[in-house]
Protein backbone atom coordinates (compact mmCIF):
# COMPACT_ATOMS: atom_id res chain seq x y z
CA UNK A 1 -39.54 37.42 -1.58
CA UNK A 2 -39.90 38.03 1.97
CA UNK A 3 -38.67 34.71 2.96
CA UNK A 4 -35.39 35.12 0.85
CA UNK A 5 -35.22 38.17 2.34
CA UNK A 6 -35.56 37.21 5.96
CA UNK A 7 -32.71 34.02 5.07
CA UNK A 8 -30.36 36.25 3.93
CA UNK A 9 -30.42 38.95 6.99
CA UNK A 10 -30.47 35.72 9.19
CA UNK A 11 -27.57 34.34 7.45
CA UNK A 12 -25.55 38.16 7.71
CA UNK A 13 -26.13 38.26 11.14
CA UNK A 14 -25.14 34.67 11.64
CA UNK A 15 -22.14 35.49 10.23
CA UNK A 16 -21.29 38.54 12.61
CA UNK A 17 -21.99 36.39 15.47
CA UNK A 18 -25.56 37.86 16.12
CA UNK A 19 -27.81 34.58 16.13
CA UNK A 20 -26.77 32.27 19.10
CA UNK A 21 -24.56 29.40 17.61
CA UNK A 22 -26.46 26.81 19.38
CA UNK A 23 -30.36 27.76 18.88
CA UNK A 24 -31.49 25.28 15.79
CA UNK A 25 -33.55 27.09 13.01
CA UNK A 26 -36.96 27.97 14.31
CA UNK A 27 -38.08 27.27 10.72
CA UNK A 28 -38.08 23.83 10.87
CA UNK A 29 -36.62 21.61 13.34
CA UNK A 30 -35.46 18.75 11.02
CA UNK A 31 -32.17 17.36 10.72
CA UNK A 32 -30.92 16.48 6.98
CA UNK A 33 -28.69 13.67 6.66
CA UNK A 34 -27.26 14.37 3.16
CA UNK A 35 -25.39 10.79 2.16
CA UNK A 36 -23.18 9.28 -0.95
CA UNK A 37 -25.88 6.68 -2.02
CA UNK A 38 -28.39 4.73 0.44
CA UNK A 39 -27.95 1.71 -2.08
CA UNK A 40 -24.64 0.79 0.20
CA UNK A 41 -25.55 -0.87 3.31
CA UNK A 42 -23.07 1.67 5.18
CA UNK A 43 -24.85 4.45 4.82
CA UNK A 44 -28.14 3.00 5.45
CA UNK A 45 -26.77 2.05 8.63
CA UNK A 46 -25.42 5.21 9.37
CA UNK A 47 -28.89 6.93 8.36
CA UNK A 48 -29.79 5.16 11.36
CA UNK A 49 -28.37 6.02 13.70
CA UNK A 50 -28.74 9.41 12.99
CA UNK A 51 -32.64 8.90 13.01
CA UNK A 52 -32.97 6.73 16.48
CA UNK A 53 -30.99 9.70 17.94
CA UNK A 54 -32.35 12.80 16.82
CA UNK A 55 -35.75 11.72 17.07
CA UNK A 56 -36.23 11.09 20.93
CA UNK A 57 -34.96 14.49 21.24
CA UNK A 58 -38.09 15.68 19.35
CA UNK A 59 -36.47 16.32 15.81
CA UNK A 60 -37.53 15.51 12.60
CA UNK A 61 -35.62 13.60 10.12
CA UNK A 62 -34.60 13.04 6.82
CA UNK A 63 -31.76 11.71 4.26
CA UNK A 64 -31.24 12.55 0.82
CA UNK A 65 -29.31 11.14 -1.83
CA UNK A 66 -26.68 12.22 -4.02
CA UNK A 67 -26.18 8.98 -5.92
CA UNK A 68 -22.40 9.79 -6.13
CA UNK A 69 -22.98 12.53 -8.09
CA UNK A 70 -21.70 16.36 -6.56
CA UNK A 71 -23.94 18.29 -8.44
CA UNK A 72 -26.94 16.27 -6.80
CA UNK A 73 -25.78 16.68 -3.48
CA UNK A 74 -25.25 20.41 -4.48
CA UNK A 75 -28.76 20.82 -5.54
CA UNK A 76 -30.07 18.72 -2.16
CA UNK A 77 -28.09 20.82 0.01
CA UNK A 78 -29.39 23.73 -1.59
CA UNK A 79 -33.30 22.43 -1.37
CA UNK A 80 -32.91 22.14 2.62
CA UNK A 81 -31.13 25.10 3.14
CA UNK A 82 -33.66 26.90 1.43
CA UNK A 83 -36.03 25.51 4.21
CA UNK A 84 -34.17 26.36 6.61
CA UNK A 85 -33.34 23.43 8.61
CA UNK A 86 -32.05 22.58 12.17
CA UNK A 87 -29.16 20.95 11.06
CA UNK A 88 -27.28 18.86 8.39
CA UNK A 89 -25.06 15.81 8.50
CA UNK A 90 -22.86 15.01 5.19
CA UNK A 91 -21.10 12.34 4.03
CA UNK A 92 -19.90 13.77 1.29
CA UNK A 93 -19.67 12.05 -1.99
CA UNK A 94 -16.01 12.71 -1.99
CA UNK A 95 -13.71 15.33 0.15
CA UNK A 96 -13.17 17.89 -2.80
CA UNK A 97 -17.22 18.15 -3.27
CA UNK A 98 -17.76 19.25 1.03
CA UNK A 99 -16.69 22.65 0.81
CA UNK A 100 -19.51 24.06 -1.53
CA UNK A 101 -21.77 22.46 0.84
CA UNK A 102 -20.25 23.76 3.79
CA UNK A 103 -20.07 27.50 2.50
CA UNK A 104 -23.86 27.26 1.87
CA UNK A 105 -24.44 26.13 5.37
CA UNK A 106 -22.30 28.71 7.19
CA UNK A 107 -24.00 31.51 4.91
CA UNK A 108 -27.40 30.39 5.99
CA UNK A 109 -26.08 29.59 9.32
CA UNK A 110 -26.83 25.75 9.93
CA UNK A 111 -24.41 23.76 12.24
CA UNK A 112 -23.34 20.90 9.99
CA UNK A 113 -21.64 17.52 11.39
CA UNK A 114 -18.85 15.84 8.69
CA UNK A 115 -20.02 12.17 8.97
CA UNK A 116 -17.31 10.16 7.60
CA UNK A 117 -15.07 11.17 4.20
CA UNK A 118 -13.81 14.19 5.48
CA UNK A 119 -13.92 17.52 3.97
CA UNK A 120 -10.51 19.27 1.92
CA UNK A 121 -12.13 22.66 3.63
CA UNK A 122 -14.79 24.89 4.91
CA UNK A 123 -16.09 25.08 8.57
CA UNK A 124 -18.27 22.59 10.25
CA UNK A 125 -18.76 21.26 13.55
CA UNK A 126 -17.91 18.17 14.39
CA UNK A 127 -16.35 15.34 11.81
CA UNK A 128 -17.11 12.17 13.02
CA UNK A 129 -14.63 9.34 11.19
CA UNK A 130 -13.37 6.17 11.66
CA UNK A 131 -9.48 5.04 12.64
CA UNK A 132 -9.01 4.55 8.62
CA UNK A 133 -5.52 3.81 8.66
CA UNK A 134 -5.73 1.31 11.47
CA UNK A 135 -8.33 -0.26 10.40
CA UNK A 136 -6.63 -1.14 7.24
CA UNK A 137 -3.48 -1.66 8.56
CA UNK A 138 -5.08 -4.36 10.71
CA UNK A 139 -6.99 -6.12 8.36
CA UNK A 140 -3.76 -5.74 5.85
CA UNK A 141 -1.91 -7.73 8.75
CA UNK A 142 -4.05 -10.32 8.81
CA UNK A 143 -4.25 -11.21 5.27
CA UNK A 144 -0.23 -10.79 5.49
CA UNK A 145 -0.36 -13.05 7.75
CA UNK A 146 -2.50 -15.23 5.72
CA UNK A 147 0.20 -15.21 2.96
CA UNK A 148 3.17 -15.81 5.07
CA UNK A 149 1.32 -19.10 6.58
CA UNK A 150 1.06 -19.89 2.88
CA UNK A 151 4.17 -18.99 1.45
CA UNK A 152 2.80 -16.89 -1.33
CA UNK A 153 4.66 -13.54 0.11
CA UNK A 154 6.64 -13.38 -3.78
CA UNK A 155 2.88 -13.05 -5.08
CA UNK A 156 1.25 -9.79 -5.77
CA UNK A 157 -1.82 -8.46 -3.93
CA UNK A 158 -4.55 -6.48 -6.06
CA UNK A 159 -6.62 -3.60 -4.40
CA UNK A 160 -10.32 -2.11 -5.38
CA UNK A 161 -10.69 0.95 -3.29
CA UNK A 162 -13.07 3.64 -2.88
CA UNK A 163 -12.32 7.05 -4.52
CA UNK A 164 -8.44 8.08 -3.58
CA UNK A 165 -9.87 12.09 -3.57
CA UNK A 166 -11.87 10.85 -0.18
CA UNK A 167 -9.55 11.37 2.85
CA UNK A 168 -10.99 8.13 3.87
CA UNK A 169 -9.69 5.64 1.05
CA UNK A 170 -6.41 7.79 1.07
CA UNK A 171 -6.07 6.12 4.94
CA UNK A 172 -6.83 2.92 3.82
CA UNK A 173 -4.87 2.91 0.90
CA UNK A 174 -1.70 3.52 3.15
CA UNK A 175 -2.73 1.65 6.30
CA UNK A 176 -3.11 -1.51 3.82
CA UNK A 177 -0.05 -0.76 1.87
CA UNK A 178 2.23 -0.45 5.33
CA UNK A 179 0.79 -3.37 6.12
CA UNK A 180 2.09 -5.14 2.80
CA UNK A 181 5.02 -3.80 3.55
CA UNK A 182 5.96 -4.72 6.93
CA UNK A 183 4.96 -8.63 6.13
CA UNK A 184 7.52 -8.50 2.90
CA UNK A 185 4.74 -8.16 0.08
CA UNK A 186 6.21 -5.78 -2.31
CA UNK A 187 4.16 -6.45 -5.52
CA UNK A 188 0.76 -4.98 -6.37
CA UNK A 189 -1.27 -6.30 -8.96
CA UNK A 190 -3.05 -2.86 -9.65
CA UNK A 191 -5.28 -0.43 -7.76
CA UNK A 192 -8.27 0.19 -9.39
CA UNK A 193 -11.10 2.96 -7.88
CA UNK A 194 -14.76 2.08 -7.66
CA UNK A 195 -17.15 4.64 -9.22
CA UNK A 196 -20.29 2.93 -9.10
CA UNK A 197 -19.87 1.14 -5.62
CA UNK A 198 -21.35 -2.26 -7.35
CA UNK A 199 -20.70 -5.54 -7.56
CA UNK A 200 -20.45 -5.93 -11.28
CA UNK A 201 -18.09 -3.02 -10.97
CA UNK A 202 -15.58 -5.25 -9.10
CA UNK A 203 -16.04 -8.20 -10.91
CA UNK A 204 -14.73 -6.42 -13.87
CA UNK A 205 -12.09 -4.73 -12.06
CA UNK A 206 -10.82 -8.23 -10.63
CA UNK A 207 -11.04 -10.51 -13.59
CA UNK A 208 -9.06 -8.01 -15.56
CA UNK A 209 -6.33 -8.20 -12.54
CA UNK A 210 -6.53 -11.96 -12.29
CA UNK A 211 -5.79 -12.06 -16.30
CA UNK A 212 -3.29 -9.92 -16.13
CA UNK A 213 -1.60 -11.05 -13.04
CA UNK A 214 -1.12 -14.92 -12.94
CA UNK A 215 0.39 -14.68 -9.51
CA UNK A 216 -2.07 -12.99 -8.32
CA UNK A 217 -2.64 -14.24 -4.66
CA UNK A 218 -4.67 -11.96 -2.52
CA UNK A 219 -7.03 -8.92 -2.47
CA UNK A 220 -7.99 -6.12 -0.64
CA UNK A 221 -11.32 -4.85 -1.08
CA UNK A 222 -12.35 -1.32 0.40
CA UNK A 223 -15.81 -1.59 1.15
CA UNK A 224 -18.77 -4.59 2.12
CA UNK A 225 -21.12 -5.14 -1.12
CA UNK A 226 -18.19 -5.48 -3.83
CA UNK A 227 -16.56 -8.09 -2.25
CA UNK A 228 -19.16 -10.30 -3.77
CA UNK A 229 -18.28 -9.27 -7.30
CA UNK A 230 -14.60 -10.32 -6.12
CA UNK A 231 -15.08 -13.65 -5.07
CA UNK A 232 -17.27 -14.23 -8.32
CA UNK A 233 -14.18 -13.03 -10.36
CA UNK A 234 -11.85 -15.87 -8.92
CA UNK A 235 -14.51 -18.66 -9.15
CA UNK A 236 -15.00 -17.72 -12.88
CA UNK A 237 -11.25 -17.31 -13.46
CA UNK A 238 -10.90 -21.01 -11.39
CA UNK A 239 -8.43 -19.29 -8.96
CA UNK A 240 -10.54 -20.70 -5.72
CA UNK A 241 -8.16 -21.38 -3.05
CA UNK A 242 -5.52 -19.49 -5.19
CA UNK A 243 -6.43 -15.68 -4.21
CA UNK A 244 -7.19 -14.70 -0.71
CA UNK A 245 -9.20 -11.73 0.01
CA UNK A 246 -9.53 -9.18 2.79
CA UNK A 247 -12.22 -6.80 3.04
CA UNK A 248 -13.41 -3.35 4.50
CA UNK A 249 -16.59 -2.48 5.92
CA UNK A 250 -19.36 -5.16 7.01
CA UNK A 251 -22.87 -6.73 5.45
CA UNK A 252 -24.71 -9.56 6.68
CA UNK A 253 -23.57 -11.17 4.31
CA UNK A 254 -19.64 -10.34 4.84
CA UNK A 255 -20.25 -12.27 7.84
CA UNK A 256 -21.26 -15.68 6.85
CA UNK A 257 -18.50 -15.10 4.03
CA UNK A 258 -15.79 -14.59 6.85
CA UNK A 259 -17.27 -17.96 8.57
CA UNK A 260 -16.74 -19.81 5.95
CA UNK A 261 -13.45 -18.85 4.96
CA UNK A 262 -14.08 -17.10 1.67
CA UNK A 263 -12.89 -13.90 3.17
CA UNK A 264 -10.23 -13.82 5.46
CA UNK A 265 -11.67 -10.66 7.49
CA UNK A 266 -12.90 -7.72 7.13
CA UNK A 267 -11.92 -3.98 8.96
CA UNK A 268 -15.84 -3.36 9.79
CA UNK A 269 -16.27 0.19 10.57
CA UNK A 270 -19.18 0.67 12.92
CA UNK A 271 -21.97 3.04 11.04
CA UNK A 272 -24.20 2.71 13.13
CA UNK A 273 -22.10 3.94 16.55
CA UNK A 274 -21.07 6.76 13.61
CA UNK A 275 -24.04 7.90 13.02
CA UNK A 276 -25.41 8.09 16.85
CA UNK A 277 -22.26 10.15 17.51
CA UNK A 278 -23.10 12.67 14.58
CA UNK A 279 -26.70 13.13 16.06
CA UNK A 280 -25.11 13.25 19.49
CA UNK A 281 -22.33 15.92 18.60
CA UNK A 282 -25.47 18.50 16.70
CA UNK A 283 -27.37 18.09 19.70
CA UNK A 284 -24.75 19.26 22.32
CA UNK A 285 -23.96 21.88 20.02
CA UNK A 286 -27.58 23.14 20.12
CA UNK A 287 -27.43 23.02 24.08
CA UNK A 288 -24.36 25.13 23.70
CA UNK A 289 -21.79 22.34 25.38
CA UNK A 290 -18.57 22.03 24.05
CA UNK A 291 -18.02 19.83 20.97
CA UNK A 292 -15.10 18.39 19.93
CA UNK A 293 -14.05 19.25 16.67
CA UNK A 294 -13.18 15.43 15.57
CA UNK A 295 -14.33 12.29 17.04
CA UNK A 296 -13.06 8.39 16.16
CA UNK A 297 -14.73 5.69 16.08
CA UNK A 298 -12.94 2.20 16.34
CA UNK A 299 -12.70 -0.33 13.39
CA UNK A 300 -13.17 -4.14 14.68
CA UNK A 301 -10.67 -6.47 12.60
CA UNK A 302 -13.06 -9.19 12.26
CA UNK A 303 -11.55 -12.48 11.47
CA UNK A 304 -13.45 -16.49 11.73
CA UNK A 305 -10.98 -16.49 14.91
CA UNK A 306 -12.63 -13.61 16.77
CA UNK A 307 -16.43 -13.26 14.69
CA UNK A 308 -18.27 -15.18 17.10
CA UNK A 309 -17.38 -12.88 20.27
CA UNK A 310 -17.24 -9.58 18.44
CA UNK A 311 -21.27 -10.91 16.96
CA UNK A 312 -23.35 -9.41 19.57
CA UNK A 313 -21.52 -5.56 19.42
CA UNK A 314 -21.50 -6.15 15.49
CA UNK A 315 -25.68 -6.51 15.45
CA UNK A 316 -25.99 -3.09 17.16
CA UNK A 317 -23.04 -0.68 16.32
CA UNK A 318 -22.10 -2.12 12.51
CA UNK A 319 -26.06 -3.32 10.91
CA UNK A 320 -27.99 -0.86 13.04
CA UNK A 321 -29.65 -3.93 14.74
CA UNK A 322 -30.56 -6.10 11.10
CA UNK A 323 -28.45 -8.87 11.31
């Protein structure tokens, strides 16, 4: 009773300004990282970097996860709060589900950092993003490319993005689809959005494009794991060499795959760089230094032309150092 009771009259005179804006919670000087599912390389990565930073500065650290599911993430924002922590970084699971999130944090008054997605509302801050548009414009104009080179512009291109109600696969949606656009691609072959962020998923999602769609010839793929489920789709339809596919995001994996030819790049965000500028941008605001309210990280177009060169900043800033 007497802790709810001292929350609540910090959180009142948070809100009228009487708590300093930069002191972190006495309670307990952790720093929640509150992410969409740690199954996805990506936000492992950006988990990271998060941790490596916060720690030398003497914080604690933890991440949560809300397995793509809002009312998870509701309930694990609501667990730390309720301890009172330092600070919280979200990546929420999409941008409609921030804002109950962020209303909890400002009542309670924890500093939050957006770490990729974006939020539709509420205060935070910092968001830390990537150039979404860009990147997928870029890796759009390479696989245009791809298809001039081929002749296969009057061919359709398929896409499986992330959820369209994150700000983040709106960008890429319309970065990839200018891209299209400019090299004379006007047919799609479908857009279908991922909900379970698997493999399998994809598969399913591709083989039913590549049936329906006989010319079918390339394939933009939002984020790093799926892409496998892809290229299983066309070997089991026998479209090898028929469908060329561009992806988003970066594993291990992606990389030999881009090597080899099977993907013709990818628009690798860097998680890890992400993730050390969330940490970074809590920090400063707990010193009381000025913050900017959005910071934006580069995407690399990484292509077999360039991967060799761009390897060594890839190991550090895109698989947090496990590659």
């Amino acid at each position: 009773m007497e802790r709810r009771i001292l929350l609540q009259g910090m959180a009142g005179a948070a809100a009228l300004g009487l708590l300093p804006r930069t002191s972190p919670r006495a309670a307990e000087k952790t720093v929640v990282y509150l992410t969409p599912g740690l199954d996805l390389p990506f936000w492992r990565y950006l988990s990271k970097g998060i941790e490596n930073t916060v720690k030398p500065a003497g914080y604690g650290f933890t991440a949560l996860d809300s397995h793509n599911n809002a009312a998870t993430q509701l309930k694990n924002a609501q667990d730390v709060i309720a301890r009172g922590v330092a600070g919280i970084c979200i990546s929420p699971t999409d941008s409609s589900t921030a804002p109950a999130v962020l209303g909890l944090a400002q009542k309670a008054g924890i500093p939050v950092i957006v770490s990729d997605i974006g939020t539709n509302s509420g205060e935070y801050v910092s968001f830390v993003i990537s150039d979404n548009f860009e990147g997928a414009y870029g890796i759009g104009k390479v696989l245009g490319e791809h298809l001039k080179a081929k002749g296969w512009t009057d061919g359709s291109v398929g896409l499986v993005t992330i959820s369209q109600a994150r700000k983040n696969g709106q960008a890429r949606t319309a970065g990839f689809r200018k891209a299209m656009k400019e090299a004379g691609i006007t047919k799609e072959a479908g857009l279908q959005q991922m909900q379970s962020y698997t493999a399998d998923e994809t598969f399913k999602f591709v083989q039913d494009m590549l049936t329906a769609n006989p010319n079918m010839r390339g394939l933009f793929v939002q984020t790093d794991q799926p892409t496998t489920g892809a290229l299983r789709a066309i070997k089991a339809a026998r479209r090898e060499g028929q469908v060329l596919v561009a992806a988003f995001d970066g594993t291990p994996e992606l990389v030999k795959l881009i090597k080899s030819g099977q993907v013709v790049g990818s628009g690798m965000q860097q998680p890890y760089q992400m993730g050390v500028e969330s940490a970074k941008a809590l920090l400063a605001h707990y010193k009381g230094e000025q913050v900017p309210r959005e910071t934006s990280v580069p995407i690399l177009v990484v292509t077999s032309e360039n991967v060799e060169k761009l390897l060594p900043t890839i190991k550090q800033t895109v698989f947090a150092g496990e590659l």
